[in-house]
Protein backbone atom coordinates (compact mmCIF):
# COMPACT_ATOMS: atom_id res chain seq x y z
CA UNK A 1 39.38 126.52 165.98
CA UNK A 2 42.54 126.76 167.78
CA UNK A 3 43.52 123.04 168.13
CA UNK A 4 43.77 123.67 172.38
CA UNK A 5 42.21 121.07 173.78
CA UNK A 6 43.14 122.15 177.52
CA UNK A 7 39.72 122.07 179.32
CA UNK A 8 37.57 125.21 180.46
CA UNK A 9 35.49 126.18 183.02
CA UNK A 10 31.64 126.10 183.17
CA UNK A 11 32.38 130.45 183.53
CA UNK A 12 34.32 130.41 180.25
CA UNK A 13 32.01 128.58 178.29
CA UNK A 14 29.45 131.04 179.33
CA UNK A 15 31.58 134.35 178.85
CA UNK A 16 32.16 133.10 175.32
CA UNK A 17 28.66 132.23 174.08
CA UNK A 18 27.25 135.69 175.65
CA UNK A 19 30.40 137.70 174.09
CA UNK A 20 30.67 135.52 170.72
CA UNK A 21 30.62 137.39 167.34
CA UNK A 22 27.57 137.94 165.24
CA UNK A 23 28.47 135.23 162.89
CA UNK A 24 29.27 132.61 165.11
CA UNK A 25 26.30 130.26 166.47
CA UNK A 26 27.01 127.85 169.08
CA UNK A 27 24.16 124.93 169.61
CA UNK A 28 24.55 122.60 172.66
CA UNK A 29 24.16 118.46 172.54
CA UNK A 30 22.45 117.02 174.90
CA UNK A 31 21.44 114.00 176.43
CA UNK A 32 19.35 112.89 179.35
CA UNK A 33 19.47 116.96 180.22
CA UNK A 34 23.18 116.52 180.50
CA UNK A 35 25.58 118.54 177.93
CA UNK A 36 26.85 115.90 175.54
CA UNK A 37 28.84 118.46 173.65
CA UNK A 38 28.18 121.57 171.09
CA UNK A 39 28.26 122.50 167.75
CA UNK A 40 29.90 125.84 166.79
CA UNK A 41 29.22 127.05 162.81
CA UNK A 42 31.03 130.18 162.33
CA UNK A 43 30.21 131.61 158.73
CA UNK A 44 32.74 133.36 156.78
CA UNK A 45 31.59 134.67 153.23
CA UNK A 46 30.24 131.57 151.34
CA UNK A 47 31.41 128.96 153.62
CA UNK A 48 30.95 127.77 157.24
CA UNK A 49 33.73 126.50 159.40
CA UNK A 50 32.35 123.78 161.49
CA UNK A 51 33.59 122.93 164.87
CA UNK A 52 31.80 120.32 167.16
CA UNK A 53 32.85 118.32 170.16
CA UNK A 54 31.72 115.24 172.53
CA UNK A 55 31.85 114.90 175.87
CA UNK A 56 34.31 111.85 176.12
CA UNK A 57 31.88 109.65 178.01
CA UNK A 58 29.31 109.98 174.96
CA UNK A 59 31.79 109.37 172.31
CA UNK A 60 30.65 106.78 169.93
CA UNK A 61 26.75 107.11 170.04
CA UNK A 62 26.74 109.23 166.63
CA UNK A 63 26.07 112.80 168.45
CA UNK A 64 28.78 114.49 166.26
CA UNK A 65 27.46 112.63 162.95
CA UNK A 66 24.39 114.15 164.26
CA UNK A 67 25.25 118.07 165.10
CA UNK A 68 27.20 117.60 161.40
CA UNK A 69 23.77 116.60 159.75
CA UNK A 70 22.26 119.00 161.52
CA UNK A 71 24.84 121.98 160.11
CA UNK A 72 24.48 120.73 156.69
């Protein structure tokens, strides 16, 4: 949502999803119990922004086509 794409820590991640807004929801990717990446939906009126990201050594195995089906 803000286009940084500096990394964060394991602690930041955390802080967010416990202190996120009510009408965010934040759903984690994974594979082989390893975090692949996350889907973030955050709903605004009648629409839902949609924000997902993959961990760059699982890019290209369709987990974002995935979380996307999943938010539609």
């Amino acid at each position: 949502m803000t286009n940084n794409t500096t990394a964060i820590t394991y602690w930041q991640q955390l802080h967010f999803y416990f202190s996120k807004p009510s009408n965010i929801a934040v759903y984690i990717a994974e594979v082989g119990r390893k975090r692949a990446g996350y889907l973030l939906l955050r709903h605004e009126n009648t629409t839902t922004l949609i924000t997902e990201a993959v961990e760059e050594r699982f890019r290209g195995h369709g987990i974002a086509t995935q979380m996307i089906r999943y938010a539609q």
